[in-house]
N, C-alpha and C. Protein backbone atom coordinates (compact mmCIF):
# COMPACT_ATOMS: atom_id res chain seq x y z
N UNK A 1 100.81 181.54 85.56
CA UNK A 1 101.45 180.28 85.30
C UNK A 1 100.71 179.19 86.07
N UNK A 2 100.43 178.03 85.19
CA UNK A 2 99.72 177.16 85.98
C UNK A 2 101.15 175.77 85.96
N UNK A 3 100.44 175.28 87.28
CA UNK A 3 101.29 174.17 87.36
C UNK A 3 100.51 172.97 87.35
N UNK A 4 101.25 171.94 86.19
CA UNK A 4 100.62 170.81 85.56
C UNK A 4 101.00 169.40 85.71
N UNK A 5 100.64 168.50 86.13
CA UNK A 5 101.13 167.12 86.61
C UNK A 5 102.14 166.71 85.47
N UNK A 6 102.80 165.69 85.85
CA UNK A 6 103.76 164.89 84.49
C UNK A 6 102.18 164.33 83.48
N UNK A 7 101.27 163.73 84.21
CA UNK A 7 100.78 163.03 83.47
C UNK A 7 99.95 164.02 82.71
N UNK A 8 99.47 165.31 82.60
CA UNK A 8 98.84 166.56 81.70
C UNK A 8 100.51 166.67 81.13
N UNK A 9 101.42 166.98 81.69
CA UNK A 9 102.23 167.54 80.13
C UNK A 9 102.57 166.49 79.61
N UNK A 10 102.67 165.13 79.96
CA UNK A 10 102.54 163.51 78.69
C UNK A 10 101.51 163.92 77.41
N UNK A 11 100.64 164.43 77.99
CA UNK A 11 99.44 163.87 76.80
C UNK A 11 98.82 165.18 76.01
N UNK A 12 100.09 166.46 77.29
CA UNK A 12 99.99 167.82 75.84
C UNK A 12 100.66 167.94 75.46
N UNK A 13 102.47 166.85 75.33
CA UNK A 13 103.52 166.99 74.39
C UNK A 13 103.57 167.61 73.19
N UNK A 14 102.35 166.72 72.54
CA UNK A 14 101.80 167.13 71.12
C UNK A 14 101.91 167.79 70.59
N UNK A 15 100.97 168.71 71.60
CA UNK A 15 100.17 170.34 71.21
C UNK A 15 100.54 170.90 71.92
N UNK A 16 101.99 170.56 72.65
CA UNK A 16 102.82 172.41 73.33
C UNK A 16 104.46 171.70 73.34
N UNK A 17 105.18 172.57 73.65
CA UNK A 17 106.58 172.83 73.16
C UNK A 17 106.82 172.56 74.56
N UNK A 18 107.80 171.33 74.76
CA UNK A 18 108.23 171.14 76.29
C UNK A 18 109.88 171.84 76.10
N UNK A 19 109.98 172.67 77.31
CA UNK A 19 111.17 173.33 77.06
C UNK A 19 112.07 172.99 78.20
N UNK A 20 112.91 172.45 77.97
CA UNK A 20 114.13 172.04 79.42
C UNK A 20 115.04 173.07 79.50
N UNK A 21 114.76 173.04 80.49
CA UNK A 21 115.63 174.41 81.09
C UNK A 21 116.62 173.95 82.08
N UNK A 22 117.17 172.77 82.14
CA UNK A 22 118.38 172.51 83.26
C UNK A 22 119.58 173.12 82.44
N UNK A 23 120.74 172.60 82.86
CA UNK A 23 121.66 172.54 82.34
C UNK A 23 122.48 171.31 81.55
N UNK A 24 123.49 171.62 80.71
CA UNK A 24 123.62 170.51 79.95
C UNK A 24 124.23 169.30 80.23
N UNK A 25 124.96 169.33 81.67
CA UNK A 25 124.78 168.10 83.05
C UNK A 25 123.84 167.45 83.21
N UNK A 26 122.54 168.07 83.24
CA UNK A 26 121.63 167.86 83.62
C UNK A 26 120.76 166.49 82.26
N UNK A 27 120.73 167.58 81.46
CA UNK A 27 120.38 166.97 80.68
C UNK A 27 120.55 165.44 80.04
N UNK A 28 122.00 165.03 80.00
CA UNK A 28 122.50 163.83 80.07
C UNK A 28 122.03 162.67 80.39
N UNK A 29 121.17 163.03 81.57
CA UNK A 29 120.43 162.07 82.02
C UNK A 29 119.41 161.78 81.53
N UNK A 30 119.01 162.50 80.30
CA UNK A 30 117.57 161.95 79.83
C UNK A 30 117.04 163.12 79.70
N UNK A 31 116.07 163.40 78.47
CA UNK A 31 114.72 164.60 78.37
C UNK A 31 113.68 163.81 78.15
N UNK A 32 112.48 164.70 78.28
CA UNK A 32 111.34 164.28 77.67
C UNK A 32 111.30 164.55 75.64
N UNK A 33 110.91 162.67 75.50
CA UNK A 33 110.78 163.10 74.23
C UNK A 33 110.48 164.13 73.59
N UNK A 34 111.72 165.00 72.27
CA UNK A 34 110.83 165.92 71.21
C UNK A 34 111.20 167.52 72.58
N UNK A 35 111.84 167.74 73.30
CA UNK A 35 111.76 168.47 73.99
C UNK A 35 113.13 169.69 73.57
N UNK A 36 112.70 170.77 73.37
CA UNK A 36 113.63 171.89 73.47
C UNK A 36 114.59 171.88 74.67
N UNK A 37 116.05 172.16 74.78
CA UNK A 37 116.88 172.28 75.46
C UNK A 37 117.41 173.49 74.92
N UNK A 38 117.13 174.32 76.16
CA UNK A 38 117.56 175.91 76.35
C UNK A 38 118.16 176.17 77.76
N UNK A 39 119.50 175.99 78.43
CA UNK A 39 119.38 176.13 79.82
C UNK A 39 118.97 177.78 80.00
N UNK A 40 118.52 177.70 81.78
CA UNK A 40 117.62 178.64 82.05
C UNK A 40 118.63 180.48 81.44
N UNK A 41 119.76 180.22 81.75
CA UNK A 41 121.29 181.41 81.42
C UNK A 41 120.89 181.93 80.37
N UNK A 42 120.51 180.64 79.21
CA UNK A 42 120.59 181.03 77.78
C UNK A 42 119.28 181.61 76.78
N UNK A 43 118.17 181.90 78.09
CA UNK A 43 116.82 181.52 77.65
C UNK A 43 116.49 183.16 77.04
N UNK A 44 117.26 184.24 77.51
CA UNK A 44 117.14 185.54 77.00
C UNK A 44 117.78 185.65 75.43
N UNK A 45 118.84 185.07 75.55
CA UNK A 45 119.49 185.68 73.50
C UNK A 45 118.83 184.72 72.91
N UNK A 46 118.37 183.42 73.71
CA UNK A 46 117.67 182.36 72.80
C UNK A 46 116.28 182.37 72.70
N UNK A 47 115.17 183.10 73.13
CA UNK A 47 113.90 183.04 73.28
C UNK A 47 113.32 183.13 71.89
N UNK A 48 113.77 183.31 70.69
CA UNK A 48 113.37 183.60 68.94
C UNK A 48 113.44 182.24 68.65
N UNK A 49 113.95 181.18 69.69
CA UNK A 49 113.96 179.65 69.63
C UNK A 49 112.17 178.98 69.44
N UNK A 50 111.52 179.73 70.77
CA UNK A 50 110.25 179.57 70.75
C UNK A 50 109.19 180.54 69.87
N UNK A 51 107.39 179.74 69.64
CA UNK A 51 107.12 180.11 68.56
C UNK A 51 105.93 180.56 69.64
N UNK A 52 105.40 182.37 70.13
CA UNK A 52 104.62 182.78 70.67
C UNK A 52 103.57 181.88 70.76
N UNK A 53 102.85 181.40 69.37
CA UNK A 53 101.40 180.77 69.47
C UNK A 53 101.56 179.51 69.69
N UNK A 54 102.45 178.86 70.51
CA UNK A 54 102.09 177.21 70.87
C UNK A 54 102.51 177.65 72.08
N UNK A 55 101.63 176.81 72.92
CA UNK A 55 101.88 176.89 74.49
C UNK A 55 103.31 176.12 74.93
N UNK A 56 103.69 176.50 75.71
CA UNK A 56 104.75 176.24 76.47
C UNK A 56 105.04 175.13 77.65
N UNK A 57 105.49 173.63 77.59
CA UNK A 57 105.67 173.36 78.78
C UNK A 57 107.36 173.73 79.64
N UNK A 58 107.43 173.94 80.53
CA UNK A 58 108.96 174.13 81.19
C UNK A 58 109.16 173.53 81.96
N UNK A 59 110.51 172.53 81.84
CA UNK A 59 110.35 171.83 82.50
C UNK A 59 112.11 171.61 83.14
N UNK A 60 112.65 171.34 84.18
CA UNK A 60 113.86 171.26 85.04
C UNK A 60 113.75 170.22 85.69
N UNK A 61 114.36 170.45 86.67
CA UNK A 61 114.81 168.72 87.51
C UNK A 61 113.63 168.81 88.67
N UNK A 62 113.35 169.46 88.88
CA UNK A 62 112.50 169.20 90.03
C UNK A 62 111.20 170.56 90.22
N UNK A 63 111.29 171.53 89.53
CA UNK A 63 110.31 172.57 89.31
C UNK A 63 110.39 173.59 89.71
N UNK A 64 111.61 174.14 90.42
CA UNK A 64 111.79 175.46 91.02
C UNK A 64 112.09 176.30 89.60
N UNK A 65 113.14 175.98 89.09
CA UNK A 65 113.31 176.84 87.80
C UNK A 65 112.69 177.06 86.82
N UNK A 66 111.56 176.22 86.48
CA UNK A 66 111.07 176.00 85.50
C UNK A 66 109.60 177.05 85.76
N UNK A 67 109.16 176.82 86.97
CA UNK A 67 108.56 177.95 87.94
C UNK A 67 108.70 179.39 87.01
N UNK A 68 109.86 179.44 87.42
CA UNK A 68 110.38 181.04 87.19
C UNK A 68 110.41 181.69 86.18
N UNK A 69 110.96 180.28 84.90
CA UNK A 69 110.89 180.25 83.58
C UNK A 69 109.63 180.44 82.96
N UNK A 70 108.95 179.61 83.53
CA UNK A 70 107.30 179.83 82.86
C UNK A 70 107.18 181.34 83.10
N UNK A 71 106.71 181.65 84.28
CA UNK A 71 106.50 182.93 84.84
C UNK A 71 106.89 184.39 83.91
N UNK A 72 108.27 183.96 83.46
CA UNK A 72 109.09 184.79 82.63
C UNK A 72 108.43 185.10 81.19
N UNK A 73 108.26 184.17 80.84
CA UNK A 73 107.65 183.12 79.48
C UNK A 73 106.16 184.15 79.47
N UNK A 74 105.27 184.07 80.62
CA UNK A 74 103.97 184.53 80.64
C UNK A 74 104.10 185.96 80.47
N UNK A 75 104.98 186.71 80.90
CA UNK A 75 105.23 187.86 80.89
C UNK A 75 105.95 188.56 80.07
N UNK A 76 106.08 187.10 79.26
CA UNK A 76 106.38 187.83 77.59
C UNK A 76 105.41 187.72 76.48
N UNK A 77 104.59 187.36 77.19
CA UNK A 77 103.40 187.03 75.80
C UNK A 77 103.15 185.76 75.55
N UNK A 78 103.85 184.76 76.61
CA UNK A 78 103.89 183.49 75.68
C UNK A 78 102.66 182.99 76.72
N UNK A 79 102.23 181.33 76.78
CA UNK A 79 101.09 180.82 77.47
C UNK A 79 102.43 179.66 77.66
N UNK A 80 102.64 179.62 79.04
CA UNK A 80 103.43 178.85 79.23
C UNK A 80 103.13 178.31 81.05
N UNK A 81 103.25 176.95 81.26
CA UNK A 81 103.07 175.97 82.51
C UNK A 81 104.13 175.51 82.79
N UNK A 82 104.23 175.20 83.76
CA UNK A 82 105.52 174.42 84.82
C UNK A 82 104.77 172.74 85.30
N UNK A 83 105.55 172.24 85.32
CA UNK A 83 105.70 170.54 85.38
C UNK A 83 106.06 170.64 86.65
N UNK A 84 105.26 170.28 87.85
CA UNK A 84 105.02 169.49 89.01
C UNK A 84 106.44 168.75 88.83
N UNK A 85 107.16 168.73 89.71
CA UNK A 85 108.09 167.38 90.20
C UNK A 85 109.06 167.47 89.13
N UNK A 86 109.65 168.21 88.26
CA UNK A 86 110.09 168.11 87.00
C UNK A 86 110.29 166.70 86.62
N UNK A 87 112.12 166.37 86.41
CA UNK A 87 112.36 164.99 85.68
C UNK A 87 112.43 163.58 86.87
N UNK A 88 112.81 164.70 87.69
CA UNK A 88 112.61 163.40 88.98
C UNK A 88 111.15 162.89 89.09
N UNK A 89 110.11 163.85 88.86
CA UNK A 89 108.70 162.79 89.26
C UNK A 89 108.49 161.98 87.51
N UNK A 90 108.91 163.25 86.80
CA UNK A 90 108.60 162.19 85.36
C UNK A 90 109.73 160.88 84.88
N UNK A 91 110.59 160.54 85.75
CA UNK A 91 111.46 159.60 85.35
C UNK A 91 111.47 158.28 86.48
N UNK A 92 110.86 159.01 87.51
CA UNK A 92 109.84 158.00 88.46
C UNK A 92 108.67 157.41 88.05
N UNK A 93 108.47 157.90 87.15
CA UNK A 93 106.47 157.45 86.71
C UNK A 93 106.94 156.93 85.50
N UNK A 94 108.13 156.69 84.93
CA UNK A 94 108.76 155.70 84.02
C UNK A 94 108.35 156.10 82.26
N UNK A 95 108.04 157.57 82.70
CA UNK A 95 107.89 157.88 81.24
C UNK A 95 109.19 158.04 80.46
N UNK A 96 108.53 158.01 79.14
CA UNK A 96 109.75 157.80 78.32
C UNK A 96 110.78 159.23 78.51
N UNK A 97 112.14 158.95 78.06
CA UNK A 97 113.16 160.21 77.68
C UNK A 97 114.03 159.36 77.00
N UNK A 98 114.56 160.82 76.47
CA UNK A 98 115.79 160.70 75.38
C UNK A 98 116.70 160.48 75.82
């Protein structure tokens, strides 16, 4: 699992699947545009959500979970990164959310 600045998963939105993994408290406050919401609980009966061949970003409030999630993610086959600072550094650097 590599870990990737806000400003690398901005500009690989595109071309990978940003996956939020807080909870749905959490969420309220804003996602990153176009972003999957799976909290981390639900990420086992829901993983047929994600599509093996597009990379993965994961992303939480601050990067511990999303950590773990990726990690999980890699060790299922998938190609999946964790977001530095989660929504707190990306909602500091004034990027957009939903």
């Amino acid at each position: 699992m590599a870990e990737i600045t806000i400003t690398e998963a901005d500009q690989r939105r595109s071309t990978a699947r940003i996956l939020d993994v807080r909870e749905d408290f959490e969420v309220a406050d804003g996602m990153v545009p176009g972003a999957l919401h799976i909290p981390m609980g639900q990420l086992q009966e829901r993983l047929s959500e994600l599509d093996p061949g597009v990379p993965v970003i994961v992303v939480c409030r601050g990067g511990n979970r999303s950590a773990a999630v990726a990690d999980a993610l890699n060790g299922a086959g998938f190609s999946a990164d964790t977001m530095a600072g989660g929504m707190i550094a990306w909602t500091r650097a004034g990027l957009p959310t939903t």
